[in-house]
N, C-alpha and C. Protein backbone atom coordinates (compact mmCIF):
# COMPACT_ATOMS: atom_id res chain seq x y z
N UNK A 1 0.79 -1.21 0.00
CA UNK A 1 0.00 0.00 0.00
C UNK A 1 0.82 1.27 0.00
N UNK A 2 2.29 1.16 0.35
CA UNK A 2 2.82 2.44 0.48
C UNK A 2 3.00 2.70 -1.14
N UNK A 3 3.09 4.13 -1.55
CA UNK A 3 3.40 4.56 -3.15
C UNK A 3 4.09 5.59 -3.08
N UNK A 4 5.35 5.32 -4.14
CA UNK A 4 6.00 6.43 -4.19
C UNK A 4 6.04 6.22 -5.63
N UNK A 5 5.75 7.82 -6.42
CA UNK A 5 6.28 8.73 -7.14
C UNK A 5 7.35 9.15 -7.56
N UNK A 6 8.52 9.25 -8.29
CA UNK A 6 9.51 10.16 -8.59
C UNK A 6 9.18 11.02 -10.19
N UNK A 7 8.96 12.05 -9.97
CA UNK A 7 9.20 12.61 -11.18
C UNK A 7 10.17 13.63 -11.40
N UNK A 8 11.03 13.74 -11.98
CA UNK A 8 12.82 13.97 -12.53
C UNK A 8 12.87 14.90 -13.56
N UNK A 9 13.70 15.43 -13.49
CA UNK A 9 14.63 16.56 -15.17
C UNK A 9 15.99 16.20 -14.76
N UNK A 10 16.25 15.24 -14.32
CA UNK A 10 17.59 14.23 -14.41
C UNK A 10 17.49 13.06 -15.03
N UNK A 11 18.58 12.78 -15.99
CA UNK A 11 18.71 11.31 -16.53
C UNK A 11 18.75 10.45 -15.33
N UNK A 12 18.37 9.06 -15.99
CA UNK A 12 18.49 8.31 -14.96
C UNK A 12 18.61 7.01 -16.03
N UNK A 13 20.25 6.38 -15.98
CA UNK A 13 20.28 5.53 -16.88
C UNK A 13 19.91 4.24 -16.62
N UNK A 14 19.27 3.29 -17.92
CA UNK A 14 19.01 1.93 -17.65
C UNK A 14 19.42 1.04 -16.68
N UNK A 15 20.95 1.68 -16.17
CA UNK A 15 21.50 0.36 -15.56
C UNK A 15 21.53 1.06 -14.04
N UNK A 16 21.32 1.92 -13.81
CA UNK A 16 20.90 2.69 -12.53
C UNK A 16 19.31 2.56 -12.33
N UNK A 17 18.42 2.70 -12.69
CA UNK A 17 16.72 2.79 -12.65
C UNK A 17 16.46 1.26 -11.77
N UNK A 18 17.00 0.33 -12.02
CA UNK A 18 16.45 -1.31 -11.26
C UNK A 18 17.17 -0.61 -10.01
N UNK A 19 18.60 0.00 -9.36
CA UNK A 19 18.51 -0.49 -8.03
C UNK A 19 18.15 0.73 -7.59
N UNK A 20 17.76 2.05 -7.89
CA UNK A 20 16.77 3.42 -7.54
C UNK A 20 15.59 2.91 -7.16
N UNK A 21 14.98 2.40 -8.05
CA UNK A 21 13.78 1.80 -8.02
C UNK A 21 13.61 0.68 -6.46
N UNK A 22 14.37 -0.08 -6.74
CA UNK A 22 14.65 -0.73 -5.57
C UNK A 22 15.11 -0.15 -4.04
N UNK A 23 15.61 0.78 -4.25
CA UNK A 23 16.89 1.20 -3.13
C UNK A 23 15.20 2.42 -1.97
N UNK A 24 14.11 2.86 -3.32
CA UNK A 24 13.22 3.56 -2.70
C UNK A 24 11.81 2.70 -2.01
N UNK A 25 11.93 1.41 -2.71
CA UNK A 25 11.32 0.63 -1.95
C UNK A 25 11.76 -0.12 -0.84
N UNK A 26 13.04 -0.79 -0.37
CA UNK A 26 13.34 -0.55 0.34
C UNK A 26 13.06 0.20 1.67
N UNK A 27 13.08 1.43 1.54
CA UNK A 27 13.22 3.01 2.30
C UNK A 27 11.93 2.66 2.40
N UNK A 28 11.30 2.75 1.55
CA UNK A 28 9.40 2.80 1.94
C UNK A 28 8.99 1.68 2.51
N UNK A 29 9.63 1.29 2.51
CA UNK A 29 8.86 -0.60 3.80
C UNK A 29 9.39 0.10 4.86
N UNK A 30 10.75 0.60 4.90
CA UNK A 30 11.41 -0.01 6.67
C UNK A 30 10.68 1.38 7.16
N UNK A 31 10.67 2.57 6.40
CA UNK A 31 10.30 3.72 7.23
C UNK A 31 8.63 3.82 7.36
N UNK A 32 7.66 3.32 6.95
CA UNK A 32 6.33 2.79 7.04
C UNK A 32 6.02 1.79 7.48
N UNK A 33 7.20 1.11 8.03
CA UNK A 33 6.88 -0.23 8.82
C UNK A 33 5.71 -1.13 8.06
N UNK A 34 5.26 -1.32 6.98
CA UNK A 34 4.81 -2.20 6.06
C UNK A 34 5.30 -3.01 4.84
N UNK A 35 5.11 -4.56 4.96
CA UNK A 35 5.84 -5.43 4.16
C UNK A 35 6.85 -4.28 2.50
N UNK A 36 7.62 -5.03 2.82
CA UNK A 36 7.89 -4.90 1.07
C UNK A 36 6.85 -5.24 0.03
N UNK A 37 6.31 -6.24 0.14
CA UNK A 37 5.45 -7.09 -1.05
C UNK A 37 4.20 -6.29 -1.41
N UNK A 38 3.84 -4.93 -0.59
CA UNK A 38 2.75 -4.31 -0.74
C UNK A 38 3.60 -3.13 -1.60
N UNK A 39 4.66 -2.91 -1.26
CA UNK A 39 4.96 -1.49 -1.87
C UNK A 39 5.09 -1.22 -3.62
N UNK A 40 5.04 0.57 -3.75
CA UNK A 40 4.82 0.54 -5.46
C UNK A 40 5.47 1.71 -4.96
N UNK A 41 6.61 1.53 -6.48
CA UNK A 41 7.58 2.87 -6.69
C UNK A 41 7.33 2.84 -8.32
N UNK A 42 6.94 4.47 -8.39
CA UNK A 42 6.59 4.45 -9.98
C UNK A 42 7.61 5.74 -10.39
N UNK A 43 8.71 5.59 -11.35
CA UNK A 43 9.75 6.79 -11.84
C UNK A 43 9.63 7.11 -12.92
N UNK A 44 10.07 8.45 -13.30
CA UNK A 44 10.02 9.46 -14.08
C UNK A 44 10.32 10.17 -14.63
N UNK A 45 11.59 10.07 -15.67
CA UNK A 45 12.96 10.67 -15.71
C UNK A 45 12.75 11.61 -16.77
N UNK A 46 13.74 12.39 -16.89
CA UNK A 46 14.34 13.29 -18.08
C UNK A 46 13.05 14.53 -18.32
N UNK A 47 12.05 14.66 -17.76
CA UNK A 47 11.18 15.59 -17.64
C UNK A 47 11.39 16.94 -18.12
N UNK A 48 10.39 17.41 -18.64
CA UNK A 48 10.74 18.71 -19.15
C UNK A 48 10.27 19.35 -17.48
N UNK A 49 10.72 19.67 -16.64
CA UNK A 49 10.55 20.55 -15.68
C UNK A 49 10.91 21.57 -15.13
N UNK A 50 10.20 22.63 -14.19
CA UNK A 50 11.11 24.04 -13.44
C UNK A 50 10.62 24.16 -12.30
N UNK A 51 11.59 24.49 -11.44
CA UNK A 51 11.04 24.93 -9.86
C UNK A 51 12.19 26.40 -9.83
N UNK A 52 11.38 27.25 -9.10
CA UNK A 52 11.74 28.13 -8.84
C UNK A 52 12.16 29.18 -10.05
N UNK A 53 11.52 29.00 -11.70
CA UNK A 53 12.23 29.61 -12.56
C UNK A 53 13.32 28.99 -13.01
N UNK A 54 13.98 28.14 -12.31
CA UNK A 54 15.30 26.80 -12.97
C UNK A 54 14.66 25.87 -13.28
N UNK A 55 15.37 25.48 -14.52
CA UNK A 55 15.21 23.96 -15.23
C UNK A 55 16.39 23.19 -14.04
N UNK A 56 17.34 23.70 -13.28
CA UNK A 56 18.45 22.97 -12.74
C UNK A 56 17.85 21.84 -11.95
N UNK A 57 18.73 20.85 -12.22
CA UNK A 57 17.87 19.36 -11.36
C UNK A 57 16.72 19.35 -10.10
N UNK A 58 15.92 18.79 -10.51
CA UNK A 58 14.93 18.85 -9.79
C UNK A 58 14.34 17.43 -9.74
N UNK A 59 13.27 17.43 -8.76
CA UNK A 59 12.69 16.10 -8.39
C UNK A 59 11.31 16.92 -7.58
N UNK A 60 10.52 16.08 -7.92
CA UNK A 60 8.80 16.04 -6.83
C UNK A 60 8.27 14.60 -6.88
N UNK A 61 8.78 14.43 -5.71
CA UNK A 61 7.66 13.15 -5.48
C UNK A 61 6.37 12.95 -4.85
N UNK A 62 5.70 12.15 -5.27
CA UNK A 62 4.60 11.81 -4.25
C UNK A 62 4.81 10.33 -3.35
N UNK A 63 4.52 10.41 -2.09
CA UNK A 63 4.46 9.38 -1.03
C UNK A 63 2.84 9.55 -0.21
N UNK A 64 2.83 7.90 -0.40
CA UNK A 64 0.73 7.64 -0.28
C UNK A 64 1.32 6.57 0.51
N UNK A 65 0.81 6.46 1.98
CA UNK A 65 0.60 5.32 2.48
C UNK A 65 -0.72 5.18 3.43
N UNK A 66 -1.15 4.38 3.53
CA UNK A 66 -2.47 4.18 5.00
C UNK A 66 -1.73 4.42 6.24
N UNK A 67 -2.35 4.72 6.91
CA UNK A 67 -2.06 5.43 8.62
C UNK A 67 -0.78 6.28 8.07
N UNK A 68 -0.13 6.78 7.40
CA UNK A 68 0.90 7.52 7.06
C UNK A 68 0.78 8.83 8.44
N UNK A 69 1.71 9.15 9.28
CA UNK A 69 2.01 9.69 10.58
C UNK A 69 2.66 10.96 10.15
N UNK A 70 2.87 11.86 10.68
CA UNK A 70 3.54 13.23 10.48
C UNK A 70 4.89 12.96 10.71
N UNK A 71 5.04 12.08 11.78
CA UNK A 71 6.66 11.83 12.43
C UNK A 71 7.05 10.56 11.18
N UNK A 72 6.25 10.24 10.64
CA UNK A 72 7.04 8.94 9.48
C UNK A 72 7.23 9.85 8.07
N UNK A 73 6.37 11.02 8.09
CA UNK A 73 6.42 11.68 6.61
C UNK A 73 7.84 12.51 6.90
N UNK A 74 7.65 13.19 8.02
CA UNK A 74 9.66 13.98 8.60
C UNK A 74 10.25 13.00 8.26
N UNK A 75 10.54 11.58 8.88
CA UNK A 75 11.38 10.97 8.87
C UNK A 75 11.66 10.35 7.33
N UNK A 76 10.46 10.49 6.35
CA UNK A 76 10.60 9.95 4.90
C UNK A 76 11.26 11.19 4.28
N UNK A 77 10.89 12.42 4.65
CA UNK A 77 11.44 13.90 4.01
C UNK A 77 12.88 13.31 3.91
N UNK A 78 13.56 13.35 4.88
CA UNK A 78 15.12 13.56 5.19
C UNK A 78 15.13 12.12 4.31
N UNK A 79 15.15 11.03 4.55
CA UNK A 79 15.79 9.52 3.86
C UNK A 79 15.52 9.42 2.02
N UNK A 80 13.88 10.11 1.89
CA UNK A 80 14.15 10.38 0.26
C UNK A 80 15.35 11.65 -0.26
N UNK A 81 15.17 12.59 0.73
CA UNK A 81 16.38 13.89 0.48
C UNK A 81 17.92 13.07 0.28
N UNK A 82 17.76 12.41 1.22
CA UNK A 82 19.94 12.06 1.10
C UNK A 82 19.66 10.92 -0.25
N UNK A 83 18.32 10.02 -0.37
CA UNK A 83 18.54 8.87 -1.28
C UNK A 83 18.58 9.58 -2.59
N UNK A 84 18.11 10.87 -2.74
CA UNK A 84 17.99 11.47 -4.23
C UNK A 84 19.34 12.31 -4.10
N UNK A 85 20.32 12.69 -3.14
CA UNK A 85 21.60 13.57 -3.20
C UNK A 85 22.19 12.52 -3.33
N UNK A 86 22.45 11.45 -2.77
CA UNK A 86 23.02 9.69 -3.49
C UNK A 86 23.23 10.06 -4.33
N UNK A 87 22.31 9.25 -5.16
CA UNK A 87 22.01 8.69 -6.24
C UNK A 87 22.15 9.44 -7.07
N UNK A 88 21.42 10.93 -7.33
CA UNK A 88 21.04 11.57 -8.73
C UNK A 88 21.82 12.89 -8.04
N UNK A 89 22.29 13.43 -7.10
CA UNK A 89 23.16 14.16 -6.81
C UNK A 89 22.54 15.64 -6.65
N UNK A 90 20.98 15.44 -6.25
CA UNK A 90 20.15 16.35 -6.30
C UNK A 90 19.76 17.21 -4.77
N UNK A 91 20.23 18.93 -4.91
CA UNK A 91 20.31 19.31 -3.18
C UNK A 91 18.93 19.40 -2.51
N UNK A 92 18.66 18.97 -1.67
CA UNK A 92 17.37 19.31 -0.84
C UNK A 92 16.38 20.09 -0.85
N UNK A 93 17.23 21.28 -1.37
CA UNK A 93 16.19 22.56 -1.58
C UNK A 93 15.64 22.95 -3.32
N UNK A 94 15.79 21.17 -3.85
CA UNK A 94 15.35 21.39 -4.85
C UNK A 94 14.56 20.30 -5.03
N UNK A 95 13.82 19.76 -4.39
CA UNK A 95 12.99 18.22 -3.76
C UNK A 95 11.72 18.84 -3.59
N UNK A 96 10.79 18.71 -3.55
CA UNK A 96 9.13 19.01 -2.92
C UNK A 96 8.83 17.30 -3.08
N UNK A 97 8.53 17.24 -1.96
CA UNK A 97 7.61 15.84 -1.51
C UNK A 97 6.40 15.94 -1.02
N UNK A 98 5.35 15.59 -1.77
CA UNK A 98 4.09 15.39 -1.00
C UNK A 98 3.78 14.13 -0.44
N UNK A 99 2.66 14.26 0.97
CA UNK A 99 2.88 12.98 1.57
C UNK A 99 1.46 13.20 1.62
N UNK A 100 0.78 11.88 1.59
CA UNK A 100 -0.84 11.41 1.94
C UNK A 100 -0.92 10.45 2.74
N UNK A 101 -1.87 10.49 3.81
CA UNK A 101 -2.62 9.68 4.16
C UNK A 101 -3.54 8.73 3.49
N UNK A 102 -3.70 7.79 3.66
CA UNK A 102 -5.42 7.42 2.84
C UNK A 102 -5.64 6.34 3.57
N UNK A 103 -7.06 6.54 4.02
CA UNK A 103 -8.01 5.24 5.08
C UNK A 103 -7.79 4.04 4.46
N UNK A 104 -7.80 3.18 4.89
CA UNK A 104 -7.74 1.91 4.91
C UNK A 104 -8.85 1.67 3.45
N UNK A 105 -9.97 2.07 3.76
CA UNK A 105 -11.28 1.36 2.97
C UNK A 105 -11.32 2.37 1.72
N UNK A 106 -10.31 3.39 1.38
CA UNK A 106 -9.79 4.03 -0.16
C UNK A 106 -8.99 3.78 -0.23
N UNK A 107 -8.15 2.28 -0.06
CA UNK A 107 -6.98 1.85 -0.87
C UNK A 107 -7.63 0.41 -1.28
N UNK A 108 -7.45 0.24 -2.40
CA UNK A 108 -8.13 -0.95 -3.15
C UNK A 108 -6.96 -1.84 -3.85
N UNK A 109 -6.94 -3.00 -3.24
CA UNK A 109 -5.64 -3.90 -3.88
C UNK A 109 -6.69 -5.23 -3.61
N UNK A 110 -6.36 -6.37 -4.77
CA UNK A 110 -6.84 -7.85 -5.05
C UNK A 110 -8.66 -7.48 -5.02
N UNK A 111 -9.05 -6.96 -6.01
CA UNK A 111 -10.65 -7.10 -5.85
C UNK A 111 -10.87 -6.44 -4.75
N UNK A 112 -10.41 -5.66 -3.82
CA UNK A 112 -11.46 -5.36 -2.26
C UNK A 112 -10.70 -4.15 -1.97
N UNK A 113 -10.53 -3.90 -0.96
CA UNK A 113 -9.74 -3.36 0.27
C UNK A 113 -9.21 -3.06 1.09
N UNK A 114 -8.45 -2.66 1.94
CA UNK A 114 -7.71 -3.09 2.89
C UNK A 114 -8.43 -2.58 4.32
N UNK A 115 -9.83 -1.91 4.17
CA UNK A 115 -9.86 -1.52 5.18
C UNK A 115 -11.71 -2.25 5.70
């Protein structure tokens, strides 16, 4: 049930995208404390995008989980911030992350719901 988003105006080559992809699911199980086997990371590269009037590297993600906590969305801020200065070498103050909640009984996985 947890979902993360990346959408990018950074390359992100073929042979880098499997362990990004991986490295943010990961991050989204242990810091949501929910299985791996539920999680979805969907990426987004080479984007025509601007923040602040710069095309200069940028990233916005979205992060959706059920019971999602204020103290787990801080603690996801900072771990997606250093995993995107990693990886894609991108500074903090060029990141916007949105975080959602969503009830149990508006997340729909196998025919039903989870709530």
């Amino acid at each position: 049930m947890p979902y993360l988003k990346l959408s990018t105006n950074v390359q992100i080559g073929d042979e880098q995208a499997p362990h990004l992809i991986a490295a943010f699911s990961k991050l989204l199980a242990k810091e949501t404390a929910k299985p791996e086997r539920y999680v979805m990371v969907d990426m987004h590269a080479e984007k025509a995008m601007l923040f602040g009037g710069s095309a200069e590297p940028l990233a916005y993600v979205e992060c959706k989980s059920i019971g999602l906590s204020a103290t787990q969305a801080k603690a996801l801020s900072a771990s997606i911030s250093k995993l995107l200065n990693t990886e894609l070498s991108l500074a903090a103050d060029r990141i916007y992350i949105e975080f959602s909640s969503c009830p149990a009984e508006f997340w729909g996985w196998n025919g039903g719901t989870f709530g």
